[in-house]
N, C-alpha and C. Protein backbone atom coordinates (compact mmCIF):
# COMPACT_ATOMS: atom_id res chain seq x y z
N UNK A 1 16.30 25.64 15.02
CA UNK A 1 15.76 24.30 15.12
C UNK A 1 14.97 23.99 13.85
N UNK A 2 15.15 22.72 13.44
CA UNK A 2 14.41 22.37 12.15
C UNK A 2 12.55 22.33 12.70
N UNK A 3 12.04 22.40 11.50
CA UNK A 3 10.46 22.57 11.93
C UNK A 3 9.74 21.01 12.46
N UNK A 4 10.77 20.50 12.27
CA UNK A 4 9.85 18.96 12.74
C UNK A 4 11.74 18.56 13.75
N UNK A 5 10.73 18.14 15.16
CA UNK A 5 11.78 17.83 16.68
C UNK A 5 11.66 16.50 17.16
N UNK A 6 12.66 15.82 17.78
CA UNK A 6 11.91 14.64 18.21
C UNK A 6 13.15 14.80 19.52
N UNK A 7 12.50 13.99 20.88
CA UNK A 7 13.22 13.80 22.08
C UNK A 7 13.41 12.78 21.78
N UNK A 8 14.59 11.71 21.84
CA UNK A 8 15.05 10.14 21.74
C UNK A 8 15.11 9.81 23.15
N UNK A 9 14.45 9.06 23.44
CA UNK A 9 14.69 8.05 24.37
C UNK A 9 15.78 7.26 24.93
N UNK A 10 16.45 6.55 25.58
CA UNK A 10 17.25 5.77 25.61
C UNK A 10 17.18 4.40 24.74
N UNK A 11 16.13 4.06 25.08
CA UNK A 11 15.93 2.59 24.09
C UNK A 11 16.21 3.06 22.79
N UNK A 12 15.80 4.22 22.32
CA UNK A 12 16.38 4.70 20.93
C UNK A 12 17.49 3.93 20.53
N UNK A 13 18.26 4.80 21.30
CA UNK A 13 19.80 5.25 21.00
C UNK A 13 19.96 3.39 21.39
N UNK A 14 20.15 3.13 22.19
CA UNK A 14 20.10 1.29 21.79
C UNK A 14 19.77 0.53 20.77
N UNK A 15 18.24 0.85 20.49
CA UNK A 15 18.17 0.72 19.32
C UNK A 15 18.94 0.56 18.03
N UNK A 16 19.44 2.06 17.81
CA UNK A 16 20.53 2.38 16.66
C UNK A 16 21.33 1.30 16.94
N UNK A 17 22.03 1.48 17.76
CA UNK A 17 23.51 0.64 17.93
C UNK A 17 23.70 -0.89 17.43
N UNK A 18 22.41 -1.94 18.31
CA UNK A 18 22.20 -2.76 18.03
C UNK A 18 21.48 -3.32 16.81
N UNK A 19 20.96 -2.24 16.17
CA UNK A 19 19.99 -2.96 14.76
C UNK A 19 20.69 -2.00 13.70
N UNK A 20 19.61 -1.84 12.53
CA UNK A 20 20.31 -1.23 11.45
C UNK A 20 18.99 -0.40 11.26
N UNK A 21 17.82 -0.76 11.39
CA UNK A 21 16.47 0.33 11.04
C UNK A 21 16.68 1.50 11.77
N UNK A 22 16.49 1.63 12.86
CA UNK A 22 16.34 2.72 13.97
C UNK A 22 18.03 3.65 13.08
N UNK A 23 19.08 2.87 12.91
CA UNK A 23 20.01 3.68 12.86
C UNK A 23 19.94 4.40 11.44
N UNK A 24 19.42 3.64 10.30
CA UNK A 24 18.85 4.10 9.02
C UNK A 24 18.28 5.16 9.37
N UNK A 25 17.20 5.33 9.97
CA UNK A 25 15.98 6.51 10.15
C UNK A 25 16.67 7.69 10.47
N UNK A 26 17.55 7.56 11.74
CA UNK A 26 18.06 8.81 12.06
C UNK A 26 19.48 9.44 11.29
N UNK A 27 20.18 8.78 10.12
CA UNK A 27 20.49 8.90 9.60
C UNK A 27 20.01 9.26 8.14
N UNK A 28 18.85 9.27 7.55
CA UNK A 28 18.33 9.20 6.45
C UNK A 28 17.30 11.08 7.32
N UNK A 29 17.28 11.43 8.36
CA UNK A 29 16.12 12.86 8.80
C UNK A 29 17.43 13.30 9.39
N UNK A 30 18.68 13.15 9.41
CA UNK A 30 19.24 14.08 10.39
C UNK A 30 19.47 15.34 10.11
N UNK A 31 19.41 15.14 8.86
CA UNK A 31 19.68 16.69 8.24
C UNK A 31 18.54 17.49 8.29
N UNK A 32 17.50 17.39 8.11
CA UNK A 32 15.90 17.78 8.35
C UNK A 32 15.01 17.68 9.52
N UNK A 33 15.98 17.18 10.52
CA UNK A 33 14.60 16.71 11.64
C UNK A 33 15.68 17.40 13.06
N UNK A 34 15.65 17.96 13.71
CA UNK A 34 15.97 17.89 15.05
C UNK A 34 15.69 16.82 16.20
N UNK A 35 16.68 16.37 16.60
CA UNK A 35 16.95 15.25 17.46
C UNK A 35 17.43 15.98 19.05
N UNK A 36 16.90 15.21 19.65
CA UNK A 36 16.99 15.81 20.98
C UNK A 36 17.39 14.72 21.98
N UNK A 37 18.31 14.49 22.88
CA UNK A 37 18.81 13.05 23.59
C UNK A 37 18.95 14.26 25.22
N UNK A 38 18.15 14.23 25.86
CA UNK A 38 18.99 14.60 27.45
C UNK A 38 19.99 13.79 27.42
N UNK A 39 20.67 14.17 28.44
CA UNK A 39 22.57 13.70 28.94
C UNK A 39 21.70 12.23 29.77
N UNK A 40 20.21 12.53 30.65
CA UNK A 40 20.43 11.20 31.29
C UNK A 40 20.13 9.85 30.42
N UNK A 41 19.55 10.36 29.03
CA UNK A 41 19.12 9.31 28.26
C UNK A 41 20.59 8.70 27.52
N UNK A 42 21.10 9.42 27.38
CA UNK A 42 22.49 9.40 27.09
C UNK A 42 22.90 8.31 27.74
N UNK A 43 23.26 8.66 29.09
CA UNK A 43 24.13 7.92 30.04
C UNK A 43 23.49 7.03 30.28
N UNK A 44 22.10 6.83 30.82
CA UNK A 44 21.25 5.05 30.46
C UNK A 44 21.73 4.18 29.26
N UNK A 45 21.84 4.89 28.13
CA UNK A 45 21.96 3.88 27.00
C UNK A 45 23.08 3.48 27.04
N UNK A 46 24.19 4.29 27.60
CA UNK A 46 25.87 4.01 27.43
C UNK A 46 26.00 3.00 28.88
N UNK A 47 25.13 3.13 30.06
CA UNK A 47 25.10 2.34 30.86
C UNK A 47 24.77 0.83 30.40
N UNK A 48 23.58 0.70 29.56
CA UNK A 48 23.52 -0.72 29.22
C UNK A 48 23.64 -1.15 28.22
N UNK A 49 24.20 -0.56 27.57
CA UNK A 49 24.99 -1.37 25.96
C UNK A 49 25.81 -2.32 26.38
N UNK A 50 26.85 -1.42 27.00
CA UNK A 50 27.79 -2.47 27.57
C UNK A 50 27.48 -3.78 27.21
N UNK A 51 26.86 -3.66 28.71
CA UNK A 51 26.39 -5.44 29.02
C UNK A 51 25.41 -6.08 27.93
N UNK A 52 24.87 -5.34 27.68
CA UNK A 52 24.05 -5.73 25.87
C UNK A 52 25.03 -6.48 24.66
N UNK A 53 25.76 -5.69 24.52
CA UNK A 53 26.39 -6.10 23.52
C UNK A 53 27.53 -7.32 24.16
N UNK A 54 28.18 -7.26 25.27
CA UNK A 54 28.40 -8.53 25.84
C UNK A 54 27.89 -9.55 25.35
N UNK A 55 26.61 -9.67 25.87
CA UNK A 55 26.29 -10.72 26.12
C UNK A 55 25.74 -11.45 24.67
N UNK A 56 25.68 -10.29 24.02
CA UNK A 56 25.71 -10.72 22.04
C UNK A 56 26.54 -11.19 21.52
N UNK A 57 27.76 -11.35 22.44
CA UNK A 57 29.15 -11.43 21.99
C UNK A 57 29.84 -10.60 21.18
N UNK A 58 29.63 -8.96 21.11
CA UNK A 58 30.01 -8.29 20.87
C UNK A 58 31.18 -7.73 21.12
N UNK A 59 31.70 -6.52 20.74
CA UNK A 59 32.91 -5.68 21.01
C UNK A 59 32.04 -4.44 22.01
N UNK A 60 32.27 -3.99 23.24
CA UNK A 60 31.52 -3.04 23.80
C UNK A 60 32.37 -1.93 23.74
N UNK A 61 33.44 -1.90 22.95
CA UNK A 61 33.99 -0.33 22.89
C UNK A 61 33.43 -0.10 21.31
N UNK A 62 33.46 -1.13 20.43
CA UNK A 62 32.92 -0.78 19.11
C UNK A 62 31.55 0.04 19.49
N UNK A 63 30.69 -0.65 20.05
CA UNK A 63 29.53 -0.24 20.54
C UNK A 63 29.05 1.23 20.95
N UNK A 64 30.31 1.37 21.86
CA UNK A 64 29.90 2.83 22.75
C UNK A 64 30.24 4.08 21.41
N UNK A 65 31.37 3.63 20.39
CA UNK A 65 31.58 4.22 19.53
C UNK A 65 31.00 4.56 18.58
N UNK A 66 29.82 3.55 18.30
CA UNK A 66 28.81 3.93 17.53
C UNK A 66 27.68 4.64 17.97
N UNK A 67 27.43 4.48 19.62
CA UNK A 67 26.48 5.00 20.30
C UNK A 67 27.14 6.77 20.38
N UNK A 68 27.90 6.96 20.67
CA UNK A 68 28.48 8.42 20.58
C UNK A 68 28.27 9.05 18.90
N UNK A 69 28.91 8.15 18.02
CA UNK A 69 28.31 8.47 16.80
C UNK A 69 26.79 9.06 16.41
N UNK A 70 25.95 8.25 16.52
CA UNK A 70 24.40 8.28 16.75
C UNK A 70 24.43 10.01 17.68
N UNK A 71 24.74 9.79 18.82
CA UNK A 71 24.61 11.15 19.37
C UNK A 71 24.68 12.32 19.01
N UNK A 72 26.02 11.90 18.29
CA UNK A 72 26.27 13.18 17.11
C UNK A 72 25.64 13.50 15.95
N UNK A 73 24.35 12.80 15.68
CA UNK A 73 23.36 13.22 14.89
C UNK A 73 22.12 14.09 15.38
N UNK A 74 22.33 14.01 17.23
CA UNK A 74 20.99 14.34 18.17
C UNK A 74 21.92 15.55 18.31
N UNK A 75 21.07 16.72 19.39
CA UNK A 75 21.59 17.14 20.66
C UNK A 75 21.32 16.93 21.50
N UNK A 76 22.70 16.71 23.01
CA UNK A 76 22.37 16.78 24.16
C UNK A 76 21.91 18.08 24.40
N UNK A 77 20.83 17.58 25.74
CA UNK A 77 20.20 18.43 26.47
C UNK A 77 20.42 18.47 27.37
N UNK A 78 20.81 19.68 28.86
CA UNK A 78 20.78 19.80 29.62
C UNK A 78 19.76 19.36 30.62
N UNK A 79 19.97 19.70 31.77
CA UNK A 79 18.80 19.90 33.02
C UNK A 79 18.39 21.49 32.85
N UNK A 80 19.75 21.96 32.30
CA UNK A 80 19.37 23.29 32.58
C UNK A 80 18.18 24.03 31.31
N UNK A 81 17.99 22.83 30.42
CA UNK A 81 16.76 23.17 29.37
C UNK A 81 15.66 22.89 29.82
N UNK A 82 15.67 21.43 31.05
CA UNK A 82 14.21 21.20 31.23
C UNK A 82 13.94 21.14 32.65
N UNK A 83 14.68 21.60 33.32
CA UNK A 83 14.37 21.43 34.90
C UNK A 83 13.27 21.32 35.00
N UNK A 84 13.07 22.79 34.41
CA UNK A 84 11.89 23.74 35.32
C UNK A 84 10.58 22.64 34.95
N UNK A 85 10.79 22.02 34.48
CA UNK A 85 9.34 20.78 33.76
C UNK A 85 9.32 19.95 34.51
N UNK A 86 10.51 19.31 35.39
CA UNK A 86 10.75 18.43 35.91
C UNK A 86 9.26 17.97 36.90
N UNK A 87 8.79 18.74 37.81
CA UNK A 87 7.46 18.36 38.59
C UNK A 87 6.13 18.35 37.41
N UNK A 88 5.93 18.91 36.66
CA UNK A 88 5.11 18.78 35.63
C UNK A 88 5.18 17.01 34.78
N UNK A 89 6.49 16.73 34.86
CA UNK A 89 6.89 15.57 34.43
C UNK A 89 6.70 14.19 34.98
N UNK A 90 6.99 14.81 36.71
CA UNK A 90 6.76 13.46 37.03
C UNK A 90 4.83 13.71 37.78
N UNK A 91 4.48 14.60 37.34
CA UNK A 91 3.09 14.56 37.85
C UNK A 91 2.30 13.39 36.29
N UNK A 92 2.42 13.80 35.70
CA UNK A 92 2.13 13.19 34.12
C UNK A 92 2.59 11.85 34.54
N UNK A 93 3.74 11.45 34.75
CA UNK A 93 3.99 9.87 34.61
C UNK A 93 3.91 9.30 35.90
N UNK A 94 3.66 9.99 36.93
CA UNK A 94 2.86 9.68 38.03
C UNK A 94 3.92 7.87 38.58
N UNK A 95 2.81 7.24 38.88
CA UNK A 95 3.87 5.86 39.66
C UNK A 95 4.33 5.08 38.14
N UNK A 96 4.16 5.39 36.76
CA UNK A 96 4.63 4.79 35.70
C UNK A 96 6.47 5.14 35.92
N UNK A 97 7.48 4.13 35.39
CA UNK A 97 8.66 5.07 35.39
C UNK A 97 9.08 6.34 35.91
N UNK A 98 9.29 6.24 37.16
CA UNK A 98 10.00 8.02 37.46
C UNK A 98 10.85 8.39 36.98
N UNK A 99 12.04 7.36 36.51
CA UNK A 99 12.76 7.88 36.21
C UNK A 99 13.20 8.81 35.04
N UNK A 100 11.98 8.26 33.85
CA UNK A 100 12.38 8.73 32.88
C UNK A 100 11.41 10.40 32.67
N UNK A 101 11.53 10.90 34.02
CA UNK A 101 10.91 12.24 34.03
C UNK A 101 11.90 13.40 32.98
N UNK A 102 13.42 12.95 32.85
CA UNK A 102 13.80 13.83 32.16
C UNK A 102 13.80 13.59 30.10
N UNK A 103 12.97 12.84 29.74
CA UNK A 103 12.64 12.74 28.62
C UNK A 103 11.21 13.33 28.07
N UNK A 104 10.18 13.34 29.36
CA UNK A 104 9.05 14.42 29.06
C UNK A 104 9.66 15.25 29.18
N UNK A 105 10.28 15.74 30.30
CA UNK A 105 10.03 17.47 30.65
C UNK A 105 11.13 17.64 29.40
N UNK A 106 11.63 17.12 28.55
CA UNK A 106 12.50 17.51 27.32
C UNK A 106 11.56 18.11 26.43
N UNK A 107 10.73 17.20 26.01
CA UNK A 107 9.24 17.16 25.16
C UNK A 107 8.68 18.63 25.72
N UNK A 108 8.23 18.69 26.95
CA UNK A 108 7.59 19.58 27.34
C UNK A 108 8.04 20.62 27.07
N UNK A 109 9.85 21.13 27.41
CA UNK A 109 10.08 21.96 27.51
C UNK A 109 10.57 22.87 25.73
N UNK A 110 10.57 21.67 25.12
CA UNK A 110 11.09 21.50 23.25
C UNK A 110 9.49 21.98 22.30
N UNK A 111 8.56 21.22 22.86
CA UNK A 111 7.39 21.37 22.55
C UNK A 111 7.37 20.47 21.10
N UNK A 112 7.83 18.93 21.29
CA UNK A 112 7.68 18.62 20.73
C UNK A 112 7.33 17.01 21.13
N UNK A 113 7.00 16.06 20.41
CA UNK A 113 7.10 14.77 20.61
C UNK A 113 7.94 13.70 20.74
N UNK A 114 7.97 12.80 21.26
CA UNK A 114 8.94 11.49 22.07
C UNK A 114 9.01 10.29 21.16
N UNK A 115 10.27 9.83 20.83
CA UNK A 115 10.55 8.87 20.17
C UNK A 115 10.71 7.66 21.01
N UNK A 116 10.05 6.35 21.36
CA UNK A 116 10.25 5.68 22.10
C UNK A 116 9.67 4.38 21.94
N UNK A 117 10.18 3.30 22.60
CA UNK A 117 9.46 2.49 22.63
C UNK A 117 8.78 1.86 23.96
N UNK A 118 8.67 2.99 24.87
CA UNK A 118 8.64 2.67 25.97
C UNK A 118 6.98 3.64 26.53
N UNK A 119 6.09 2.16 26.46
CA UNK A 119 4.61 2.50 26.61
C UNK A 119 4.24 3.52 27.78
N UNK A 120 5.61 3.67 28.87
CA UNK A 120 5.08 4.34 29.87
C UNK A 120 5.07 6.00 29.47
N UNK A 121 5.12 6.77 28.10
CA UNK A 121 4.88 7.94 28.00
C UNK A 121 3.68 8.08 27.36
N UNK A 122 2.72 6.80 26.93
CA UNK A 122 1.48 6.67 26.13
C UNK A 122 0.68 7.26 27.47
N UNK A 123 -0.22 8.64 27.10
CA UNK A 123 -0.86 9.14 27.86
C UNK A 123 -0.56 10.33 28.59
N UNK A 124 0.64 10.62 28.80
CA UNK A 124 1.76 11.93 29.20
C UNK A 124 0.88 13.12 28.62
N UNK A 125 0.01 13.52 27.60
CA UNK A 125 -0.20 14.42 27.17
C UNK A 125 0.75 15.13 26.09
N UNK A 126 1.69 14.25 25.60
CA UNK A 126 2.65 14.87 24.79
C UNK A 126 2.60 13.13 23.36
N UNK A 127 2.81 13.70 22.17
CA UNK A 127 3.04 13.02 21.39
C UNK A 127 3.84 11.68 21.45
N UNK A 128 3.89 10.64 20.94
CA UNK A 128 4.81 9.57 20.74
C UNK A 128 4.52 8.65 19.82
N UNK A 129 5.74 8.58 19.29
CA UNK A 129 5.85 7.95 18.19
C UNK A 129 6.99 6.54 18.38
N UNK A 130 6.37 5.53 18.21
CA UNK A 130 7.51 4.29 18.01
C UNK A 130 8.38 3.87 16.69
N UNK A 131 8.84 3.14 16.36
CA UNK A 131 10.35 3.27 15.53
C UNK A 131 9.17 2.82 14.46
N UNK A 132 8.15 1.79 14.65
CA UNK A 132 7.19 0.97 13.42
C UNK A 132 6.60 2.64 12.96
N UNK A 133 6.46 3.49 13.49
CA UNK A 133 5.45 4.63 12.88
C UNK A 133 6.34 5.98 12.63
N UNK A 134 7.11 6.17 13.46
CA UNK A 134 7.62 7.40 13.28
C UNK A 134 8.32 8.41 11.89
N UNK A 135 8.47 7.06 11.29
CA UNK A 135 8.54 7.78 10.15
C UNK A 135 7.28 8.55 9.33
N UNK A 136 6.43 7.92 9.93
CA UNK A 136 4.94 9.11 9.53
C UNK A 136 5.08 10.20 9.87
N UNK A 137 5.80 10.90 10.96
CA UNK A 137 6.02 11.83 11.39
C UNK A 137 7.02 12.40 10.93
N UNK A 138 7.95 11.96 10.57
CA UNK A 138 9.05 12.78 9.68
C UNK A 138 8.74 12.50 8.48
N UNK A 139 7.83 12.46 7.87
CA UNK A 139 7.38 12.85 6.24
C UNK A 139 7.30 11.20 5.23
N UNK A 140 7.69 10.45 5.78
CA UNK A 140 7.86 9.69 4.29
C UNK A 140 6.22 8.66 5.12
């Protein structure tokens, strides 16, 4: 693993697809930074691109194609990396988002910090960084 980790979020990986910054960044550290996507953050983002890019009047297979692209700059993560975090996870985010218990216990179990733009991990006890800052964290 490279010495500097980051867990991506789903909004991430949306992110990329739909803009050009977010997809710059992780293209400009992929070679230097470890990227980390669980499978469910995965499958959230591939769940609502779709209809995202729809309704942009987009192409939604161009879309998913670039979103798989992007992936292939991260690794998926199992359950079987962060289960065991899983109650630790949703004790931390408590009635905020349950769902996104498998993006801490990633963090938790990686020991590293969360790429997101999603305020409900502000306070988790684990790092986060949004797309305006994170590049402080990967060096530039």
């Amino acid at each position: 693993m490279a010495s500097r980790a980051l867990v991506l979020d789903a909004n991430i990986l949306i992110r990329a697809v739909l803009g050009n910054r977010v997809r710059r960044i992780l293209e400009k550290y992929a070679d230097g930074v470890s990227f980390f996507v669980p499978e469910s953050a995965y499958s959230e983002a591939e769940g609502h691109l779709a209809a995202l890019v729809t309704k942009r009047g987009g192409d939604p297979a161009t879309a998913l194609g670039l979103l798989r692209a992007m992936v292939g700059l991260a690794d998926l993560v199992s359950p079987d990396l962060y289960g065991d975090y899983e109650a630790e996870a949703r004790k931390r985010l408590g009635s905020r988002d349950p769902g996104d218990w498998p993006i801490l216990a990633s963090a938790l179990a990686l020991g590293c910090p969360i790429w997101t733009e999603d305020t409900d991990f502000f306070g988790c006890g684990v790092a986060t960084w949004t797309s305006n800052s994170v590049e402080i964290f990967l060096g530039d």
